[in-house]
N, C-alpha and C. Protein backbone atom coordinates (compact mmCIF):
# COMPACT_ATOMS: atom_id res chain seq x y z
N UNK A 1 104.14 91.34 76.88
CA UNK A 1 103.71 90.05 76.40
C UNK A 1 102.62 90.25 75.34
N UNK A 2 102.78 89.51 74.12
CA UNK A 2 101.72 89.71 73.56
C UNK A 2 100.71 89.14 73.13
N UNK A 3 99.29 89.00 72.98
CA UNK A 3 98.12 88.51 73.06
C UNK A 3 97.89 87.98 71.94
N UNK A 4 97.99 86.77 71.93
CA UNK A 4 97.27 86.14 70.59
C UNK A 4 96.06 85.95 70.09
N UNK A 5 95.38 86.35 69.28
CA UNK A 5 94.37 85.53 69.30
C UNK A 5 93.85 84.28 68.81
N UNK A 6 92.68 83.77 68.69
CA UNK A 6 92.40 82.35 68.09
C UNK A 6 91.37 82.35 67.40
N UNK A 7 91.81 81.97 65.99
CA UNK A 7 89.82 82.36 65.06
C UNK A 7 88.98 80.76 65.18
N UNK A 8 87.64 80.98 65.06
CA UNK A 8 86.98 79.68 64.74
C UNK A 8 86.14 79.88 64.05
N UNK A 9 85.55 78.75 63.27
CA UNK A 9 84.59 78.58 62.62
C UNK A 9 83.29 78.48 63.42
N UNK A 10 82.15 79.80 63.98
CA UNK A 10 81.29 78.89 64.26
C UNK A 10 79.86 78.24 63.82
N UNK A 11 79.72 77.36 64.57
CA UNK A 11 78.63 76.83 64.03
C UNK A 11 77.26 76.46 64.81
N UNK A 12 75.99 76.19 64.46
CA UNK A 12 75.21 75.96 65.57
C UNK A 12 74.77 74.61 65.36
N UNK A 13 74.51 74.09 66.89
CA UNK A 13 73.74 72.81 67.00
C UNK A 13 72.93 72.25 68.37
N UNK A 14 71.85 72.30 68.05
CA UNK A 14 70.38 72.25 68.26
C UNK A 14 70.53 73.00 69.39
N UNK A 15 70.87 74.70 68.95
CA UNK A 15 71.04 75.50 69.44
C UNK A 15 72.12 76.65 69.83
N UNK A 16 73.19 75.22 70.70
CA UNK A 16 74.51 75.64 71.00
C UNK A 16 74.78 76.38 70.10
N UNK A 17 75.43 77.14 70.48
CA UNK A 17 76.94 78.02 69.37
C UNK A 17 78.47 76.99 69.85
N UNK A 18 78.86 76.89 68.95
CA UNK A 18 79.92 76.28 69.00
C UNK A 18 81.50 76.84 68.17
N UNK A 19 82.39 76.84 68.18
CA UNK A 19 83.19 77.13 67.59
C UNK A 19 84.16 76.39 67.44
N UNK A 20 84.85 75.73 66.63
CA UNK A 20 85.73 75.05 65.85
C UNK A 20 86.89 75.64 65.18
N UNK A 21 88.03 74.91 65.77
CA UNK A 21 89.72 76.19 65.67
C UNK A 21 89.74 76.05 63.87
N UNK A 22 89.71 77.23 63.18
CA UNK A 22 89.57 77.28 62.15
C UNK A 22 91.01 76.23 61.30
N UNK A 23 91.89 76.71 61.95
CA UNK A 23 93.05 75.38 61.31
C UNK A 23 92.55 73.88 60.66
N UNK A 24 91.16 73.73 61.76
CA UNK A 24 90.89 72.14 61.75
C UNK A 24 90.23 72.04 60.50
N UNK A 25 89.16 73.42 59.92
CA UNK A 25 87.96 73.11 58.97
C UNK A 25 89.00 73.30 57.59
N UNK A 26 88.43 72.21 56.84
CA UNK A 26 89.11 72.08 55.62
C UNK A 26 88.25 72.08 54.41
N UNK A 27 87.16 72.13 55.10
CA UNK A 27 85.75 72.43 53.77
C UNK A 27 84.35 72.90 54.35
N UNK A 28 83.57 73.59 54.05
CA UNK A 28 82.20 73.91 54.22
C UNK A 28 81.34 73.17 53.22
N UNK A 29 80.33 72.65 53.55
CA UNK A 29 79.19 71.72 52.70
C UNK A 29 77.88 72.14 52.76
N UNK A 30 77.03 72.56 51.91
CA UNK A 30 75.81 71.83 51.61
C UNK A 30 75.42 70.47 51.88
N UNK A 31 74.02 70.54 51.96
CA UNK A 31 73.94 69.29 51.96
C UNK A 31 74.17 68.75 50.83
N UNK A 32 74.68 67.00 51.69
CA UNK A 32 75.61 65.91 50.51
C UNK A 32 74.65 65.01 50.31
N UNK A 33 75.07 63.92 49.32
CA UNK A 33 73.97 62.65 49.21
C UNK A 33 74.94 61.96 50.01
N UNK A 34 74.24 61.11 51.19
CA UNK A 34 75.36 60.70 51.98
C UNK A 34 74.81 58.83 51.97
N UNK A 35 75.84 58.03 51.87
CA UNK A 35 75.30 56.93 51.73
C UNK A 35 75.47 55.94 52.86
N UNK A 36 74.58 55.29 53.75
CA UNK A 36 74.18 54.67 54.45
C UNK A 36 75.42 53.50 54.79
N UNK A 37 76.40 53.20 55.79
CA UNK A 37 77.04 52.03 55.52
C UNK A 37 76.91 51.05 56.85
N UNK A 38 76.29 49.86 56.82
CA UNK A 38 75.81 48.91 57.31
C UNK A 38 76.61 48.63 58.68
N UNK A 39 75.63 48.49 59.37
CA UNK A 39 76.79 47.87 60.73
C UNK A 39 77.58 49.09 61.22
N UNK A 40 77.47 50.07 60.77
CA UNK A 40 78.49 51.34 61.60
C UNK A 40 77.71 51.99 63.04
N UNK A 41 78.83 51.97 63.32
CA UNK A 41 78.10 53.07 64.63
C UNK A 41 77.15 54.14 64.62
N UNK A 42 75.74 54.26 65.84
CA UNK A 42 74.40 55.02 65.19
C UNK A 42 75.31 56.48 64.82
N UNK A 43 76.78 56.52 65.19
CA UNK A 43 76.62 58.09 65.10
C UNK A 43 77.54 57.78 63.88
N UNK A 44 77.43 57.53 63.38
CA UNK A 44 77.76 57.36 61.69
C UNK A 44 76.77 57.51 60.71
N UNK A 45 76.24 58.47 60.13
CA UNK A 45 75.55 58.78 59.46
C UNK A 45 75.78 57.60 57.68
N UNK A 46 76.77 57.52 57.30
CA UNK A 46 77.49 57.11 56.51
C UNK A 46 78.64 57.73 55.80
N UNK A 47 79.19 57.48 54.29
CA UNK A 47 79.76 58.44 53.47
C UNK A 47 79.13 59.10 52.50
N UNK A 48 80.04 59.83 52.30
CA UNK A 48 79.73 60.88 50.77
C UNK A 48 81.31 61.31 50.38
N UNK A 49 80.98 61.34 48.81
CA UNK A 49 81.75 61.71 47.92
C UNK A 49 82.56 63.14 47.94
N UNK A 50 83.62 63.56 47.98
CA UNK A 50 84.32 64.86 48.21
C UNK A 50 85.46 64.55 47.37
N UNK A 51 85.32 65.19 46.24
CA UNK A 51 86.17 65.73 44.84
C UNK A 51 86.92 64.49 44.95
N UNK A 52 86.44 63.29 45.05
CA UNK A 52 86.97 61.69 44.60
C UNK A 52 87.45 61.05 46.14
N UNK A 53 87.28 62.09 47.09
CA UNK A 53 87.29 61.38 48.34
C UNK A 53 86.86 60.64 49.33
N UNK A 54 86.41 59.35 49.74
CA UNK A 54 85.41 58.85 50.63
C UNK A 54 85.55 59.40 52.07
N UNK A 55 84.24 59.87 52.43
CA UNK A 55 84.96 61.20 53.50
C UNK A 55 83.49 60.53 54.57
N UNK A 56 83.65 60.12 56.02
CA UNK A 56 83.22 59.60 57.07
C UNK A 56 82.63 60.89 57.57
N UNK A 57 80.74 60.53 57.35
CA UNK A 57 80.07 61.62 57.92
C UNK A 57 79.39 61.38 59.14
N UNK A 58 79.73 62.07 60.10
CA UNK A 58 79.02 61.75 61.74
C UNK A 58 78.10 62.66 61.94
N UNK A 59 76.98 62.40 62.72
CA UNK A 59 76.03 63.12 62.85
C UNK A 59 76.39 63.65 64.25
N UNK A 60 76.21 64.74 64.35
CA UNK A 60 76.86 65.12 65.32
C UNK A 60 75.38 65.44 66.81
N UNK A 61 74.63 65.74 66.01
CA UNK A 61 73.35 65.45 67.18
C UNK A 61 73.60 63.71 67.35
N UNK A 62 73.39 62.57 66.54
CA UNK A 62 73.74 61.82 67.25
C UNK A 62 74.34 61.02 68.42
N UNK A 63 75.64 61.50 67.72
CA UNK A 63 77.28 61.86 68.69
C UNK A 63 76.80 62.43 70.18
N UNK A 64 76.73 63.53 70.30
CA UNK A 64 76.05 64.00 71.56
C UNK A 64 74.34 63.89 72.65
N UNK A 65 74.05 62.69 71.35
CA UNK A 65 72.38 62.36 72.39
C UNK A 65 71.86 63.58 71.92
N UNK A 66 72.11 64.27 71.45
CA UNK A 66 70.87 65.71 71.27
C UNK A 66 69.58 65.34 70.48
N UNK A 67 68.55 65.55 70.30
CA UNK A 67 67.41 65.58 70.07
C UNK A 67 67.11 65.67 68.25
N UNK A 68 67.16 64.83 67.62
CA UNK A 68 67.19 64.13 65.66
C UNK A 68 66.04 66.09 65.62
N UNK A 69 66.66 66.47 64.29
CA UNK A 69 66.33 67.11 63.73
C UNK A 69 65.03 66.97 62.95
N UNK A 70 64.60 66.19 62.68
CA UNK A 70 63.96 65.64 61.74
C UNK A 70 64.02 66.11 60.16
N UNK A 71 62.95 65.17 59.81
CA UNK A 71 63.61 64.80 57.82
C UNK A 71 63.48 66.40 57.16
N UNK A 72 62.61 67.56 57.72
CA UNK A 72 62.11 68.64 56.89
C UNK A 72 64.24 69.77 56.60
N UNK A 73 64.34 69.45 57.85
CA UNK A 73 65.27 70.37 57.56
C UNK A 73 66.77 70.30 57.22
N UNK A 74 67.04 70.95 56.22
CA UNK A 74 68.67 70.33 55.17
C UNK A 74 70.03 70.40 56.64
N UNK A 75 70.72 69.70 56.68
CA UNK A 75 71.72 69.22 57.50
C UNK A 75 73.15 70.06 56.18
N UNK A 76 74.32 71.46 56.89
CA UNK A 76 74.72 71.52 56.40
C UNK A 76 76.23 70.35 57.41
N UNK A 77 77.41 70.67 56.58
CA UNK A 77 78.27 69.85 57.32
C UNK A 77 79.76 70.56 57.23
N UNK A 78 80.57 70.42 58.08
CA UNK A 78 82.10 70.70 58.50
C UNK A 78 82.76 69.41 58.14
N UNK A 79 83.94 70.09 57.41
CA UNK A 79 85.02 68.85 56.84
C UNK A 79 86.10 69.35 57.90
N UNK A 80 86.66 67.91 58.35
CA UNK A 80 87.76 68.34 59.28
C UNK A 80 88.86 66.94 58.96
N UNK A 81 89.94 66.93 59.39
CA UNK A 81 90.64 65.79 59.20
C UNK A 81 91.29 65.11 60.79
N UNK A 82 91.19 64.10 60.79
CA UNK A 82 91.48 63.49 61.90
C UNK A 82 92.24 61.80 61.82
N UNK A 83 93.58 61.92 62.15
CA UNK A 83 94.28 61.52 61.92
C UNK A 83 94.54 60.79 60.41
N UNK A 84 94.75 61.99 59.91
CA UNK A 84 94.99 61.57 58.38
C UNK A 84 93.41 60.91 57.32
N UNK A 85 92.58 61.11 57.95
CA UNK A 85 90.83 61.14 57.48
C UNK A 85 90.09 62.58 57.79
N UNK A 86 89.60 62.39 56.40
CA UNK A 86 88.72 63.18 56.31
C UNK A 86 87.03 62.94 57.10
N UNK A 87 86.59 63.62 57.47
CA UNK A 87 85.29 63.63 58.42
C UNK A 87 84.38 64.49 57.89
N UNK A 88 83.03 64.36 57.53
CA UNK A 88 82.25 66.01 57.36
C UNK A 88 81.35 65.41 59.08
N UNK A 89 81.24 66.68 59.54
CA UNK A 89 80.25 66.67 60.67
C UNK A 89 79.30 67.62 60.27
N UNK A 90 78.00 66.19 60.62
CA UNK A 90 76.80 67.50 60.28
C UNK A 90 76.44 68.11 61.08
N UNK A 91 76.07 68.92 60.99
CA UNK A 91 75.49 70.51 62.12
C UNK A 91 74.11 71.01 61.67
N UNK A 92 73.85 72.24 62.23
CA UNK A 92 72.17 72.32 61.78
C UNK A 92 72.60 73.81 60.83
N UNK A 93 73.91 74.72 61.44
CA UNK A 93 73.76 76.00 60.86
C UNK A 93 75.46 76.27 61.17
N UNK A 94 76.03 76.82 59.94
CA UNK A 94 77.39 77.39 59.93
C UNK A 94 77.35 78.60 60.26
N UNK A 95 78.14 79.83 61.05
CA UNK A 95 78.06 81.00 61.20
C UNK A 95 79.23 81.42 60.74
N UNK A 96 79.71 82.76 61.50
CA UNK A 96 80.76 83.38 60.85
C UNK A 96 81.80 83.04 61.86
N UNK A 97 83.29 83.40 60.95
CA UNK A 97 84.60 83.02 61.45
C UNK A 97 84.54 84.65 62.78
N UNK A 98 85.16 83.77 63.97
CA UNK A 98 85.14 84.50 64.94
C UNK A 98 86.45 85.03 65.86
N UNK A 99 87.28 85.86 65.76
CA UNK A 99 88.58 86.03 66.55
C UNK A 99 88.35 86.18 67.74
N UNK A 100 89.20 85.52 68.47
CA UNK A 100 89.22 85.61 70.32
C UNK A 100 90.30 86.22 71.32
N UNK A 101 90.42 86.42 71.65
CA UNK A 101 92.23 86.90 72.85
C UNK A 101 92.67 85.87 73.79
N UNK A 102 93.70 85.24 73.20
CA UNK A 102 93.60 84.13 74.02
C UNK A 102 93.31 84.00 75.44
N UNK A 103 93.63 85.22 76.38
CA UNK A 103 93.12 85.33 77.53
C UNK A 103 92.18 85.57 78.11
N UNK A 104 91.17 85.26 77.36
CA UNK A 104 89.95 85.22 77.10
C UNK A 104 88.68 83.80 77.38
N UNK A 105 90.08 82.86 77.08
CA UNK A 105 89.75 81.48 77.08
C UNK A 105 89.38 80.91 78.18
N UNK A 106 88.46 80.33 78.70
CA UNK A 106 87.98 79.78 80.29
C UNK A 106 87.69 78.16 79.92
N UNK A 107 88.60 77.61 81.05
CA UNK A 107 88.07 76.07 80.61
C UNK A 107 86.56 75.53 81.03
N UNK A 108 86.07 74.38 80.86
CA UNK A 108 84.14 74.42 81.05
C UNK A 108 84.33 74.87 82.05
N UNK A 109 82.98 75.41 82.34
CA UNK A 109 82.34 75.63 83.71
C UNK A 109 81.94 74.28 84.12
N UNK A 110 81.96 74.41 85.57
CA UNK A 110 81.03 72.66 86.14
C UNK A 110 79.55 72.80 85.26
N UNK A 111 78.99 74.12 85.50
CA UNK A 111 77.61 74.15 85.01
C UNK A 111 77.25 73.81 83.57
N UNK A 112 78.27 73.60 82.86
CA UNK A 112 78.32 72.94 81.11
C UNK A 112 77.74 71.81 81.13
N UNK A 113 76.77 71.14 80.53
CA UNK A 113 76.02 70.36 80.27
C UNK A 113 77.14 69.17 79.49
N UNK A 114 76.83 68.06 80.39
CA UNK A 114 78.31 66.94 80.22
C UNK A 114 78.16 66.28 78.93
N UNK A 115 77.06 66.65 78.55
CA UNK A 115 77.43 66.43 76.85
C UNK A 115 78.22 67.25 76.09
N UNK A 116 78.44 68.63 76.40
CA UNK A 116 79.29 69.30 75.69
C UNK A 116 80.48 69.86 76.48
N UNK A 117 80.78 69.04 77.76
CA UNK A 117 81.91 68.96 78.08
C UNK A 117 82.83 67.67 77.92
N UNK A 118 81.98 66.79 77.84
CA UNK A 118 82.91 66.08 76.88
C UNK A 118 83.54 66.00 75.65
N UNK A 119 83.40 66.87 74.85
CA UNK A 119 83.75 67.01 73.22
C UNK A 119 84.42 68.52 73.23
N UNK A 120 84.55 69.16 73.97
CA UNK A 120 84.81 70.46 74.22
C UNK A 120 86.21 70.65 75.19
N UNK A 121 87.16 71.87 74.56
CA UNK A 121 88.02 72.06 74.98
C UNK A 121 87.83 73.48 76.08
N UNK A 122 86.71 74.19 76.26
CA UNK A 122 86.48 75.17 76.80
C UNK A 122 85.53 76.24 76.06
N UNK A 123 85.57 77.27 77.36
CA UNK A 123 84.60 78.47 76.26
C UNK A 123 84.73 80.18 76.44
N UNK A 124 84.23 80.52 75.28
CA UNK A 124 84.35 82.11 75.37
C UNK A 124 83.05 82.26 75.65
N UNK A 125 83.14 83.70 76.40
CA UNK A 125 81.90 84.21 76.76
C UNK A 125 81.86 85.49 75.88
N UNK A 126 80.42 85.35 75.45
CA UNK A 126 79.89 86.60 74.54
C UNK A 126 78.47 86.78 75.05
N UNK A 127 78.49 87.99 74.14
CA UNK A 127 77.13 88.84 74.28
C UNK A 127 76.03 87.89 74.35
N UNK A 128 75.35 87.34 75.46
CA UNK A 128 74.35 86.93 75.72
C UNK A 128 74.54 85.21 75.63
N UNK A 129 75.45 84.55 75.35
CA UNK A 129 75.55 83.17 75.16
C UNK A 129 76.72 83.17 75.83
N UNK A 130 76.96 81.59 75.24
CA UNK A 130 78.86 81.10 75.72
C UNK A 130 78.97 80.40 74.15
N UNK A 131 80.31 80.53 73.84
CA UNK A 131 80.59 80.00 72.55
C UNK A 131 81.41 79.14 72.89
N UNK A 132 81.25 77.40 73.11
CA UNK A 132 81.63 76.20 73.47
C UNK A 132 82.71 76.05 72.04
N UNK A 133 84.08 75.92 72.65
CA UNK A 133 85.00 75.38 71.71
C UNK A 133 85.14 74.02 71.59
N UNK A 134 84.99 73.06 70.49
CA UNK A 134 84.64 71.76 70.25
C UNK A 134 85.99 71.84 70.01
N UNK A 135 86.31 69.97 70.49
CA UNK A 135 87.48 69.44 70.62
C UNK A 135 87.47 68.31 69.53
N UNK A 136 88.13 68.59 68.41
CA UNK A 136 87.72 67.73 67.38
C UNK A 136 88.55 66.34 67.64
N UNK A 137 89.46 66.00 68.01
CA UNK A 137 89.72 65.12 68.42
C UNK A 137 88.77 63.84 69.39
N UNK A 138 88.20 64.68 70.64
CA UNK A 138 86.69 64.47 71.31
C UNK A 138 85.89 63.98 70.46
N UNK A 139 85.80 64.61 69.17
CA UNK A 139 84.62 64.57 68.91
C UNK A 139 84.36 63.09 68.15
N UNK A 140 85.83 62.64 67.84
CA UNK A 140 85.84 62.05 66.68
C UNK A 140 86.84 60.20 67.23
N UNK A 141 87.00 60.39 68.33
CA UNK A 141 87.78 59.42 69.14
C UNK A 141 86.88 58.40 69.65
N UNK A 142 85.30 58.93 69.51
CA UNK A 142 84.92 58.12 70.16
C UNK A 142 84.62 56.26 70.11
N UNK A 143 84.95 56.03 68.99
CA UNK A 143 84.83 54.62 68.95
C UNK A 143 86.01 53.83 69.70
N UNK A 144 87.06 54.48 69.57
CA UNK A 144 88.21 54.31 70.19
C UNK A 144 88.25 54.44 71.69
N UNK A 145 87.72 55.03 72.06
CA UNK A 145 87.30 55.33 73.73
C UNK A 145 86.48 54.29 73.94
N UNK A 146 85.89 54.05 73.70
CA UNK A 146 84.44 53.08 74.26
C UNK A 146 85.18 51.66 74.22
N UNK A 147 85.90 51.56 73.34
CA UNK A 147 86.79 50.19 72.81
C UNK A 147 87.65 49.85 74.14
N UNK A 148 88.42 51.08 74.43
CA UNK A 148 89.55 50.70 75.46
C UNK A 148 89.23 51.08 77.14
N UNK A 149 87.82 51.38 77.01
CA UNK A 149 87.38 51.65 78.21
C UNK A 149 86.57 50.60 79.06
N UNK A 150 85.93 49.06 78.09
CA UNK A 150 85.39 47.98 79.11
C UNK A 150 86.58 46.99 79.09
């Protein structure tokens, strides 16, 4: 039988290591000028411009309750697409693309902190951390969840 593996993009946030199935990322960003749009959900940061595209930026500490970065430090961001939209999610730090064995893969532990087991499809274990695989779908459903859930 033979062993596949699975690459990701990872990335950090407000702390976590995270990794993201590289299929999903469709752009790496600097920071953008991102523009404010009224009445959206707090985890809507707003939009920004991508080579003539209006592209829906979520803050992703938002998204998960994690703890605002504050104004000193640049927010880079992940472009991903979700159901036919483009998304940048901001993050605090991009790392390097990472290969895995798929049998390797462990779904959460109970002990995963239920903020990042909710957005998360599982995790690899490495040298001294766990590298939480984000479920971009999770990540990005949520207005839709909250809608059909009262």
């Amino acid at each position: 039988m033979k062993n596949e593996n699975r690459d990701f993009v990872t990335i950090r946030l407000s702390g976590q290591l995270c990794g993201i199935p590289i299929l999903s990322v469709h752009d790496v960003l600097s920071e953008q000028k991102i523009t404010a749009v009224p009445l959206a959900p707090s985890a809507v940061a707003g939009v920004l411009n991508l080579r003539g595209r209006i592209v829906t930026a979520i803050n992703l500490r938002e998204r998960l309750g994690l703890d605002d970065r504050g104004e000193d430090n640049k927010n880079m961001s992940i472009v991903v697409e979700y159901e036919g939209e483009p998304y940048s999610l901001l993050i605090d730090s991009v790392g390097d693309v990472l290969s895995f064995p798929e049998d390797k893969f462990e779904r959460n532990p109970v002990t995963l902190d239920a903020r990042w087991q909710g957005v998360s499809e599982g995790i690899y274990h490495m040298e001294g951390e766990l590298l939480v695989i984000l479920d971009v779908e999770k990540l990005l459903n949520f207005g839709t969840n909250q809608a059909t859930a009262a």
